[in-house]
Structure formats: structure tokens, C-alpha cells
C-alpha atoms as a PDB file:
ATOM      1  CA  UNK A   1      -9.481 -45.063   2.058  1.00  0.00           C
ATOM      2  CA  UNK A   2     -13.188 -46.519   0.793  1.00  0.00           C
ATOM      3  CA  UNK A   3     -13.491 -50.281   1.849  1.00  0.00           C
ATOM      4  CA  UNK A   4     -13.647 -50.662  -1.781  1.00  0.00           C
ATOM      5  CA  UNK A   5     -10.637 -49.744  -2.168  1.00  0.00           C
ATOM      6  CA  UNK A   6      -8.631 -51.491   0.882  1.00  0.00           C
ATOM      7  CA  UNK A   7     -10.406 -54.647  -0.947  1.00  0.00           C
ATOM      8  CA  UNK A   8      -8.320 -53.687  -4.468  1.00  0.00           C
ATOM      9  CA  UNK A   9      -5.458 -53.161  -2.576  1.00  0.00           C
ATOM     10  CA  UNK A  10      -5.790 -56.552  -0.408  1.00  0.00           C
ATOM     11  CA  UNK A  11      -6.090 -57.678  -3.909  1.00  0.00           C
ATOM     12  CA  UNK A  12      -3.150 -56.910  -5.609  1.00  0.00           C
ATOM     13  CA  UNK A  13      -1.312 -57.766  -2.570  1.00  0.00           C
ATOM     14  CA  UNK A  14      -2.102 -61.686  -2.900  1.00  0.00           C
ATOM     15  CA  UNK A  15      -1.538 -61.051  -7.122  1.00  0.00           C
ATOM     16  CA  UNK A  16       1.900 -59.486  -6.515  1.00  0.00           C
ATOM     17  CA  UNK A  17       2.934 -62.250  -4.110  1.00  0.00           C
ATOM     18  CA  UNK A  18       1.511 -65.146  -6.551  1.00  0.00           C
ATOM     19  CA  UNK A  19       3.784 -63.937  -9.486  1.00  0.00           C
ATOM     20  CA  UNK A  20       6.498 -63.567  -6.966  1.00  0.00           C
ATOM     21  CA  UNK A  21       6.144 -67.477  -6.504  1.00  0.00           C
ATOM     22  CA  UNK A  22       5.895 -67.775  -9.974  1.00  0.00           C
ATOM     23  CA  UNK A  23       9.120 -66.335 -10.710  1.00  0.00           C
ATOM     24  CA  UNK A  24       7.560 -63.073 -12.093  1.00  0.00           C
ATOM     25  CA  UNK A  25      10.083 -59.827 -10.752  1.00  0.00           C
ATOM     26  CA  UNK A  26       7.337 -56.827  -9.800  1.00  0.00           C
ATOM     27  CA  UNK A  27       8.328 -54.016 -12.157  1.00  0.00           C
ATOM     28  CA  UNK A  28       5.884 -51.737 -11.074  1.00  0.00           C
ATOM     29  CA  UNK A  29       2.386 -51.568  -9.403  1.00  0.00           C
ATOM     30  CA  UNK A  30      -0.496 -49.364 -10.378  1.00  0.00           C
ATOM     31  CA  UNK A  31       1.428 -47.963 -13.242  1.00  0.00           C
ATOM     32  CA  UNK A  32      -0.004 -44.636 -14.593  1.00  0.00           C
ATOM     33  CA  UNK A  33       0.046 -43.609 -17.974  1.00  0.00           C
ATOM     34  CA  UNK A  34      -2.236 -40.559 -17.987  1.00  0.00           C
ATOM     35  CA  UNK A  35      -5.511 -41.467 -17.310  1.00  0.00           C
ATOM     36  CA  UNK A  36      -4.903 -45.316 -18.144  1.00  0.00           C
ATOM     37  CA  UNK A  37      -3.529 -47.579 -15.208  1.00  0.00           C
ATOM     38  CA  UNK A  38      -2.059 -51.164 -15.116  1.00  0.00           C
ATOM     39  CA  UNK A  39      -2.505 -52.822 -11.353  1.00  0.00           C
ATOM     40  CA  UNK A  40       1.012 -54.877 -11.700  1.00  0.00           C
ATOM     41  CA  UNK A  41       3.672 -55.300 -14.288  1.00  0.00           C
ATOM     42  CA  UNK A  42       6.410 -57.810 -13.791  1.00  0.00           C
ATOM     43  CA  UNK A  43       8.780 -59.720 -15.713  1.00  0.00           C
ATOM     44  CA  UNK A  44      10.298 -63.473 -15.759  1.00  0.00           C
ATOM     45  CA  UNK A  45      12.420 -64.687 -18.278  1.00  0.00           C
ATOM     46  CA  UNK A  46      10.421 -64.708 -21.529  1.00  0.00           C
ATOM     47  CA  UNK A  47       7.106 -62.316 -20.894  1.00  0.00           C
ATOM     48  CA  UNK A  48       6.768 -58.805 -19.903  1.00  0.00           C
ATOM     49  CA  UNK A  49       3.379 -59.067 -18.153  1.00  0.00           C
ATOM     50  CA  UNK A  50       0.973 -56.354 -17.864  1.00  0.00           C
ATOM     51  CA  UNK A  51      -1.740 -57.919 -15.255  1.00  0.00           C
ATOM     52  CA  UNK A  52      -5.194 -56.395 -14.784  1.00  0.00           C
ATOM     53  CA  UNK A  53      -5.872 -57.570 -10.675  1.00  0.00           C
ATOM     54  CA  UNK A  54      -9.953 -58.121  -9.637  1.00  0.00           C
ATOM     55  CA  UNK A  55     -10.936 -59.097  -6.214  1.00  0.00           C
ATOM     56  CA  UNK A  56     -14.527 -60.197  -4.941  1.00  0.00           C
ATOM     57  CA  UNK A  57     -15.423 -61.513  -1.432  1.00  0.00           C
ATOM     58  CA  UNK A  58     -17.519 -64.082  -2.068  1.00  0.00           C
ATOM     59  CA  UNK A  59     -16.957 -67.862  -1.615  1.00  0.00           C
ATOM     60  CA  UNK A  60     -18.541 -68.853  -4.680  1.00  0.00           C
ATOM     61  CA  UNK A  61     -16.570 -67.503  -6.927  1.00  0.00           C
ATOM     62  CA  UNK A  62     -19.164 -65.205  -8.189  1.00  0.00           C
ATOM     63  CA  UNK A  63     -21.522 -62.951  -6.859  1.00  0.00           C
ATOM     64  CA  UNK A  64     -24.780 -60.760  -8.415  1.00  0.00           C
ATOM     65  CA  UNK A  65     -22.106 -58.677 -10.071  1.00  0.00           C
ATOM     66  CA  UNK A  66     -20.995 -61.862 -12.043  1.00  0.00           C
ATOM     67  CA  UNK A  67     -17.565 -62.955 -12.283  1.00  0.00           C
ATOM     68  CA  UNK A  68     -14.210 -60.855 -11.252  1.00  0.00           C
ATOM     69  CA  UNK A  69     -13.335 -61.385 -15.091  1.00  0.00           C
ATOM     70  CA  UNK A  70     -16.752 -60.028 -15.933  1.00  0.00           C
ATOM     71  CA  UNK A  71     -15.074 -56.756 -14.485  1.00  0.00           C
ATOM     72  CA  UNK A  72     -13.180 -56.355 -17.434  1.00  0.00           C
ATOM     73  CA  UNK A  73     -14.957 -55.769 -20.075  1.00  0.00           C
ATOM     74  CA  UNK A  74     -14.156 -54.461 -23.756  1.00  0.00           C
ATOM     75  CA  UNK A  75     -13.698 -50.708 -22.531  1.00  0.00           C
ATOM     76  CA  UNK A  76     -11.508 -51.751 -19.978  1.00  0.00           C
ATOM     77  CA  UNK A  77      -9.766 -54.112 -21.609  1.00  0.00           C
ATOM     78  CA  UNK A  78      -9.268 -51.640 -24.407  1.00  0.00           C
ATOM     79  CA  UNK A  79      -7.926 -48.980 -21.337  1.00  0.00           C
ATOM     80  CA  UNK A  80      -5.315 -51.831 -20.374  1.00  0.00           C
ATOM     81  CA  UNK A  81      -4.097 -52.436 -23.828  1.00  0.00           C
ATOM     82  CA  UNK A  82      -3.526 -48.931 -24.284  1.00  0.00           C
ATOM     83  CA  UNK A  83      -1.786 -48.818 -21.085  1.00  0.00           C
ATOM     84  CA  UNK A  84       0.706 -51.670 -21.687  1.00  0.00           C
ATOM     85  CA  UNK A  85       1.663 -49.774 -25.095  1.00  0.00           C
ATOM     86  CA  UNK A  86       2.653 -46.354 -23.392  1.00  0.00           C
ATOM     87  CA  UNK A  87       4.887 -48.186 -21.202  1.00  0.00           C
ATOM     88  CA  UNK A  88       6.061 -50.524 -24.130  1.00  0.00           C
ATOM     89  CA  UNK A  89       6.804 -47.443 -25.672  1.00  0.00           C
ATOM     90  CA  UNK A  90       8.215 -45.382 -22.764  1.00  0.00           C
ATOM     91  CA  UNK A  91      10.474 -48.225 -21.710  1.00  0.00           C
ATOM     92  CA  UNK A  92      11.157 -50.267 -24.378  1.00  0.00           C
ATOM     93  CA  UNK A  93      11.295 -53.540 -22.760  1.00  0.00           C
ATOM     94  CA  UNK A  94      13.248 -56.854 -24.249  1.00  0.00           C
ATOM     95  CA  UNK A  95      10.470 -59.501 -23.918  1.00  0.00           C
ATOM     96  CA  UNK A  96       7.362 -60.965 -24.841  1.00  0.00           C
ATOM     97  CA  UNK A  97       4.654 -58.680 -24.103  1.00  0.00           C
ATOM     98  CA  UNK A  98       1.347 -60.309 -22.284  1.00  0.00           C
ATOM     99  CA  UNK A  99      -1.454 -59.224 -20.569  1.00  0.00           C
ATOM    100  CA  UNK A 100      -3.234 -61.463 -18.002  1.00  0.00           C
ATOM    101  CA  UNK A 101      -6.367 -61.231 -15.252  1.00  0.00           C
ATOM    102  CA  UNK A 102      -5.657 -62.038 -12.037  1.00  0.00           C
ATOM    103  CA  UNK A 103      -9.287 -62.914 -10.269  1.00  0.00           C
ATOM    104  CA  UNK A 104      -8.626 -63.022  -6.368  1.00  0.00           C
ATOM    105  CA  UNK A 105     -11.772 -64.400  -4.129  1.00  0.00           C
ATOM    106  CA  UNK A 106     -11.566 -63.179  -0.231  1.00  0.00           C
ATOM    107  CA  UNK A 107     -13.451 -64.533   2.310  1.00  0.00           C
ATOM    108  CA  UNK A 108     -16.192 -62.742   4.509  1.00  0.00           C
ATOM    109  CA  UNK A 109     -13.035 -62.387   6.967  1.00  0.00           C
ATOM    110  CA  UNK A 110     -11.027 -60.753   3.758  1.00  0.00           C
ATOM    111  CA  UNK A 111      -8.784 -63.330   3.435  1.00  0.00           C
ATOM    112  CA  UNK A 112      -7.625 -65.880   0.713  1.00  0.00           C
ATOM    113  CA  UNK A 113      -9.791 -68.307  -0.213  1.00  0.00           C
ATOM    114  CA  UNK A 114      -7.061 -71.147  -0.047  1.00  0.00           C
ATOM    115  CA  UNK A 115      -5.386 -71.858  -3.281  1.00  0.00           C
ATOM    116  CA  UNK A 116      -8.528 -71.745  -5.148  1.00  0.00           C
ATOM    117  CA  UNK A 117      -9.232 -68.032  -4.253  1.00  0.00           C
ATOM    118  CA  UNK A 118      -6.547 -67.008  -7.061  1.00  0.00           C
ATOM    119  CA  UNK A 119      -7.465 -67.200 -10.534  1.00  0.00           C
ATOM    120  CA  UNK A 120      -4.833 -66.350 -13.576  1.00  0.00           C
ATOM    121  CA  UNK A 121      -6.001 -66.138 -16.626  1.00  0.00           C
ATOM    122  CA  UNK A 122      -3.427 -65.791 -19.197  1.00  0.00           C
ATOM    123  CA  UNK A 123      -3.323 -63.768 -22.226  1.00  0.00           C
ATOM    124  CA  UNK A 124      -6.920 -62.474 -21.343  1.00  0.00           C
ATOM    125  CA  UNK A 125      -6.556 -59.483 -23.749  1.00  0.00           C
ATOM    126  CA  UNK A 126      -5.144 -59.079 -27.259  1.00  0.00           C
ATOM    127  CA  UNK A 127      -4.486 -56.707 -29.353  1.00  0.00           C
END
């Protein structure tokens, strides 16, 4: 496996047990819809979330890429949306359908950047 990505997967890791704490229920992880892929969908109450993960090691919170956010970008973001609609379609899920970034920051170590290493950022694409 390329460091690159261990670093995704690290990633997701802390996003999947953030939502847990949240109250989100992990539905599925790197769901697969030909081509198209969502990093984590869960569920709580009210939303269906389809959550698009990024992880940088950098204690800054950016680096000469530019943001984890930056990552997605209107191609990807399109790829997401049309991700989250298979499986809206496929599964035909009760709730409030939302897609959200997750940015997680690792240290040079590859660890958590304390609390502020996590970054959600709701409703971050639309249709």
C-alpha cells in the first residue's frame, strides 16, 4: 500500500470515529458506484450523510497544495454528487440527504492534531 494511501486510510479512520461520537451510524465506507466512490456514509436521526474524507500532514492546516478542502474541487465534487445519487437510488434511504468534507490534519508523527486536526464542513456540496 503507497504511503499515500495508508495516509487516506489513517484518514478516514479518525472521520469514521468523529461521526461515531457524533451519533452518526457508519453505513458504509469507500462505497463504489462504478467508477464514482464516497469515503463514508452514515446516518443519525435526520441526515443520510455522504462524507468526502481529506487528510494532510501538516500542522498548519495547509500546505503548498493549499487546503484539504481545496482537494475537492468542482470535478470532484461533481464525482461525489453523482455518487450519493446511485446509492440514493440503489437504496432508497428515509432521510435527509447531505454531503459534507471531513478535513483531517496529522502530525509529522501521523497522528491527530488534537481536536483542531478535524475539520467538518457541512453541506460542502449541493446539487
Amino acid at each position: 500500500m503507497s504511503e499515500k494511501k495508508k495516509l487516506g486510510t489513517v484518514g478516514e479512520d479518525i472521520a469514521a470515529e468523529y461521526l461515531q461520537n457524533l451519533g452518526f451510524k457508519i453505513l458504509c465506507r469507500n462505497y463504489r458506484a462504478g467508477h464514482l466512490e464516497t469515503d463514508i456514509i452514515c446516518e443519525d436521526e435526520k441526515y443520510i450523510l455522504f462524507v468526502e474524507v481529506k487528510t494532510r500532514t501538516d500542522a498548519g492546516h495547509a500546505t503548498r497544495f493549499g487546503s484539504a478542502r481545496d482537494a475537492v474541487d468542482t470535478r470532484k465534487k461533481q464525482r461525489i454528487l453523482d455518487c450519493a445519487k446511485e446509492y440514493i437510488y440503489k437504496n432508497k434511504p428515509k432521510k435527509k440527504p447531505r454531503i459534507d468534507v471531513i478535513e483531517v490534519y496529522l502530525d509529522e508523527r501521523g497522528e491527530l492534531i488534537s481536536e483542531r486536526g478535524i475539520r467538518h464542513i457541512k453541506n460542502a456540496v449541493t446539487a
